[in-house]
Protein backbone atom coordinates (compact mmCIF):
# COMPACT_ATOMS: atom_id res chain seq x y z
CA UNK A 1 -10.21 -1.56 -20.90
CA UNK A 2 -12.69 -2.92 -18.47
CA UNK A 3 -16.03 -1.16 -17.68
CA UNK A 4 -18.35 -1.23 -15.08
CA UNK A 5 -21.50 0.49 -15.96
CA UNK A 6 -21.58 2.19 -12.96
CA UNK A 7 -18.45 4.04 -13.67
CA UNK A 8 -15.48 2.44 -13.41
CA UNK A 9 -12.58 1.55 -16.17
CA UNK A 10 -9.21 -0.04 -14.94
CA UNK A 11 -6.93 -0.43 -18.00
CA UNK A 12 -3.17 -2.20 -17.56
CA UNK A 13 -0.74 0.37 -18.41
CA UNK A 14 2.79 1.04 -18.13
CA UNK A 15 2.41 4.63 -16.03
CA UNK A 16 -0.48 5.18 -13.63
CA UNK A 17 -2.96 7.93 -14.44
CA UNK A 18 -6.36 8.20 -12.80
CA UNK A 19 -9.43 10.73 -13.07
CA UNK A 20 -11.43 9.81 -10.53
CA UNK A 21 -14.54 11.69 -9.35
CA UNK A 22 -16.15 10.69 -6.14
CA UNK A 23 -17.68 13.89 -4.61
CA UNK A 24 -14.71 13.47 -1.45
CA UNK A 25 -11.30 15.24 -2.59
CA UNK A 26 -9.44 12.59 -0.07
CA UNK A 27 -10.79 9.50 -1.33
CA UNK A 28 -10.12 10.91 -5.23
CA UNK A 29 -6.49 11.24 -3.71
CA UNK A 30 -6.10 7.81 -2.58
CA UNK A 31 -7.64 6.01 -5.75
CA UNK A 32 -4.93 8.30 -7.45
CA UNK A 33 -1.89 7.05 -5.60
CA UNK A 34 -3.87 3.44 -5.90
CA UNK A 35 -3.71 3.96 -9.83
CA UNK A 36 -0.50 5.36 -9.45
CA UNK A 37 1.29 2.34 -7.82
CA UNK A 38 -0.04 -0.17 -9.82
CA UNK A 39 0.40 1.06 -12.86
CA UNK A 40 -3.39 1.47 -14.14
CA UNK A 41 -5.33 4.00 -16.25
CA UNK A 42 -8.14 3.83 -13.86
CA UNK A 43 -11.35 6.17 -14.63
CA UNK A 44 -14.43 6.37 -11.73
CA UNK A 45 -16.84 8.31 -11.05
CA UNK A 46 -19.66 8.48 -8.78
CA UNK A 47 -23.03 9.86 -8.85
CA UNK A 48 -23.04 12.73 -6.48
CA UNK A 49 -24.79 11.68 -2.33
CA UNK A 50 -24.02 11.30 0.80
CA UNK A 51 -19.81 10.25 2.15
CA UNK A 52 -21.31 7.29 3.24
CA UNK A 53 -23.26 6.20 -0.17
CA UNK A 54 -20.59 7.41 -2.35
CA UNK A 55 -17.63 5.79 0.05
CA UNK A 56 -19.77 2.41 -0.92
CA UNK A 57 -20.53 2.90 -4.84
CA UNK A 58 -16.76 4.08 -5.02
CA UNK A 59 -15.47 0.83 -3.86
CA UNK A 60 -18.21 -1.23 -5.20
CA UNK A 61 -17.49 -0.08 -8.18
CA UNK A 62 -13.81 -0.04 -8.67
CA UNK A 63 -13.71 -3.70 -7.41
CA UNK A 64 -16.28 -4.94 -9.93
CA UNK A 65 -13.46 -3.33 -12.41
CA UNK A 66 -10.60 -4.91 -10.89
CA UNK A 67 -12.24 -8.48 -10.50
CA UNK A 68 -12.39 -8.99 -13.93
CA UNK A 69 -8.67 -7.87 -14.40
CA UNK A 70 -7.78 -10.04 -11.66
CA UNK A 71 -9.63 -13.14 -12.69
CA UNK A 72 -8.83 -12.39 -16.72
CA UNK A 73 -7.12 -15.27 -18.55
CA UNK A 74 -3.29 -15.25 -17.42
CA UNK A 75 -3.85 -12.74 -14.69
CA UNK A 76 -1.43 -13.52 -11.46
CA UNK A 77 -4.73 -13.41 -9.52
CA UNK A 78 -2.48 -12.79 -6.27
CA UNK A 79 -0.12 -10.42 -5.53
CA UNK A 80 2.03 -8.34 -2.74
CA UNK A 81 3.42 -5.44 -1.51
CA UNK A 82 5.83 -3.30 0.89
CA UNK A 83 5.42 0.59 0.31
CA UNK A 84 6.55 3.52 2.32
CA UNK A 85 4.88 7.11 2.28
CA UNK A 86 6.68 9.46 4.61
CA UNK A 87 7.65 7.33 7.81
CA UNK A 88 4.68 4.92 7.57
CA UNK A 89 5.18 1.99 6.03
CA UNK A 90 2.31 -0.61 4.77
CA UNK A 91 1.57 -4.28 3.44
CA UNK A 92 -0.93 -5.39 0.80
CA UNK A 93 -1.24 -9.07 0.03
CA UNK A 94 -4.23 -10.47 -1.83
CA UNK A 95 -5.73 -13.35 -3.88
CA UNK A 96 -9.20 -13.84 -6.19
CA UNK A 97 -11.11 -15.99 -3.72
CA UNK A 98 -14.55 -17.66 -3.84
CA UNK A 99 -15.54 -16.03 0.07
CA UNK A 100 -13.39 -12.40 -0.22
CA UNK A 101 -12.61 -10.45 2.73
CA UNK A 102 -10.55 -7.75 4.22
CA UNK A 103 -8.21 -8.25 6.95
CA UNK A 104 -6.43 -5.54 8.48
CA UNK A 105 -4.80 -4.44 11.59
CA UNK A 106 -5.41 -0.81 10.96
CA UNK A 107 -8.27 1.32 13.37
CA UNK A 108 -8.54 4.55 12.81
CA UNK A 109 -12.14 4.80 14.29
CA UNK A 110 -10.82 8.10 15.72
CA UNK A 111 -8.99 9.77 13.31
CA UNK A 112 -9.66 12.42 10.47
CA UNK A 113 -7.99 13.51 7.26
CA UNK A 114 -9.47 15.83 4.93
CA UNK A 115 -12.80 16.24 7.31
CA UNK A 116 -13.82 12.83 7.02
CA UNK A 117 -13.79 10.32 9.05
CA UNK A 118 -10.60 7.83 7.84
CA UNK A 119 -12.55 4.35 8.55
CA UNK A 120 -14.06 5.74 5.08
CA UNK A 121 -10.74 3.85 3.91
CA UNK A 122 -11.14 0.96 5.58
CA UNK A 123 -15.19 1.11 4.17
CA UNK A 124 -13.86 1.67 0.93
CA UNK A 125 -11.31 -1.44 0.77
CA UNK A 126 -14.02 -3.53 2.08
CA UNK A 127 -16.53 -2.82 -0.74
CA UNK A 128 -13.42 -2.96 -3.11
CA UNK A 129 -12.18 -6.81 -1.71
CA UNK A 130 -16.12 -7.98 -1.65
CA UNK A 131 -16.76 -6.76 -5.27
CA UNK A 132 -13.66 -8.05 -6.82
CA UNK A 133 -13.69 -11.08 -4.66
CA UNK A 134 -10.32 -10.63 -2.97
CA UNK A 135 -9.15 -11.95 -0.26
CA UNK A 136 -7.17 -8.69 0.95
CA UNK A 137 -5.03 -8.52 3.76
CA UNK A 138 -3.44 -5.09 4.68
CA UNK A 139 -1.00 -4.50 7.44
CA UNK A 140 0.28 -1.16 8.81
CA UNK A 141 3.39 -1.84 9.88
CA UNK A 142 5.10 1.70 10.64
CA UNK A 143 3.65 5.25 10.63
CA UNK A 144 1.57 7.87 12.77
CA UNK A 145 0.57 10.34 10.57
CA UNK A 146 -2.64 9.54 9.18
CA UNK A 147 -2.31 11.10 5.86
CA UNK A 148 0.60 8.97 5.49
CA UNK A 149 -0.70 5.85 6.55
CA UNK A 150 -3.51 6.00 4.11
CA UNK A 151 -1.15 6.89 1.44
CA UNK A 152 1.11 3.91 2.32
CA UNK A 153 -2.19 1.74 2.74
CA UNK A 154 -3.87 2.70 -0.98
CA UNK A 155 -0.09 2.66 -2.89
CA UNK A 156 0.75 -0.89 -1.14
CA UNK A 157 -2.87 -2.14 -2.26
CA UNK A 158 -2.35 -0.49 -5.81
CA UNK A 159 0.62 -2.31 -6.27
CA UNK A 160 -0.38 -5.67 -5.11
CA UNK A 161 -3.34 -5.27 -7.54
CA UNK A 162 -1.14 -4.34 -10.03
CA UNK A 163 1.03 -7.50 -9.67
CA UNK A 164 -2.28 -9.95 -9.55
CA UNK A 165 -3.50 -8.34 -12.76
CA UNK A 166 -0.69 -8.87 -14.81
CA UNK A 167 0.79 -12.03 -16.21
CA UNK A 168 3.00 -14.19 -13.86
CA UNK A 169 6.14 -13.71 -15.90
CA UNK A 170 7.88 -16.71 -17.78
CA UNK A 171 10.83 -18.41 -16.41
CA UNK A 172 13.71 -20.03 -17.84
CA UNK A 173 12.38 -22.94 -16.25
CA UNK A 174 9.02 -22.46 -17.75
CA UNK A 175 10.75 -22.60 -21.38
């Protein structure tokens, strides 16, 4: 398992699980369906502050986890997804990178779920893609509901991470 002193521990496994404590009920949600999709035992928590400051450490800290997964010996180090959640619908695509970034065409600048603000998402998947030096690309492609869309968002990212931390599998050819 992989630790960041902070507190964060991503461990491959073969069903998600997560306890994650971040002081906002929503965001512990979303790194649960993360964890969930990509098949992790994933453990954060964050020292209790403000949304903003713990919206940060969360993804700060959780990507310092996942970039060492990622760039591990015979780690994919990219990976890709399509994943529903109700009617929305999103894509996750992402690669270890030397200048990471996150792309997205997703604003919701206006919305709320949970009594936060939901560009705490898009906050939190920057931190994440900086710290584990991804470049991250995630597309909404369907969906209105913003509970959904975030859930679509977070499972589509979880299982592109979980695809770029595993091994690329062997191929006949590869024999």
């Amino acid at each position: 398992m992989h630790e960041n002193p902070t507190g964060g521990r991503v461990a491959l496994a073969s069903e998600g699980v997560a306890n994650v404590n971040t002081g906002l009920p929503v965001l512990d949600h979303l790194v649960t369906e993360l964890a969930r999709a990509g098949r992790f035992k994933l453990s954060l928590e964050v020292a209790p502050g403000g949304a903003d400051e713990g919206v940060v450490a969360a993804g700060g800290t959780l990507g310092a986890a996942f970039g060492e997964r990622v760039s591990a010996a015979g780690a994919a180090g990219r990976g890709w997804s399509l994943v529903p959640a109700d009617e929305a619908l999103a894509l996750a695509a992402l690669e270890r990178v030397d200048e990471p970034r996150l792309v997205t065409n997703v604003d919701f600048s206006d919305q709320r779920v949970g009594g936060l603000g939901t560009d705490v998402a898009s906050r939190f998947l920057n931190e994440l893609a900086l710290a584990a030096g991804l470049n991250l690309h995630v597309r909404l492609v369907e969906g209105t509901d913003p509970q959904h869309v975030l859930a679509a968002i977070f499972k589509a990212v979880g299982a592109a991470l979980g695809q770029a931390c595993r091994p690329v599998p062997e191929t006949k050819e590869d024999s």
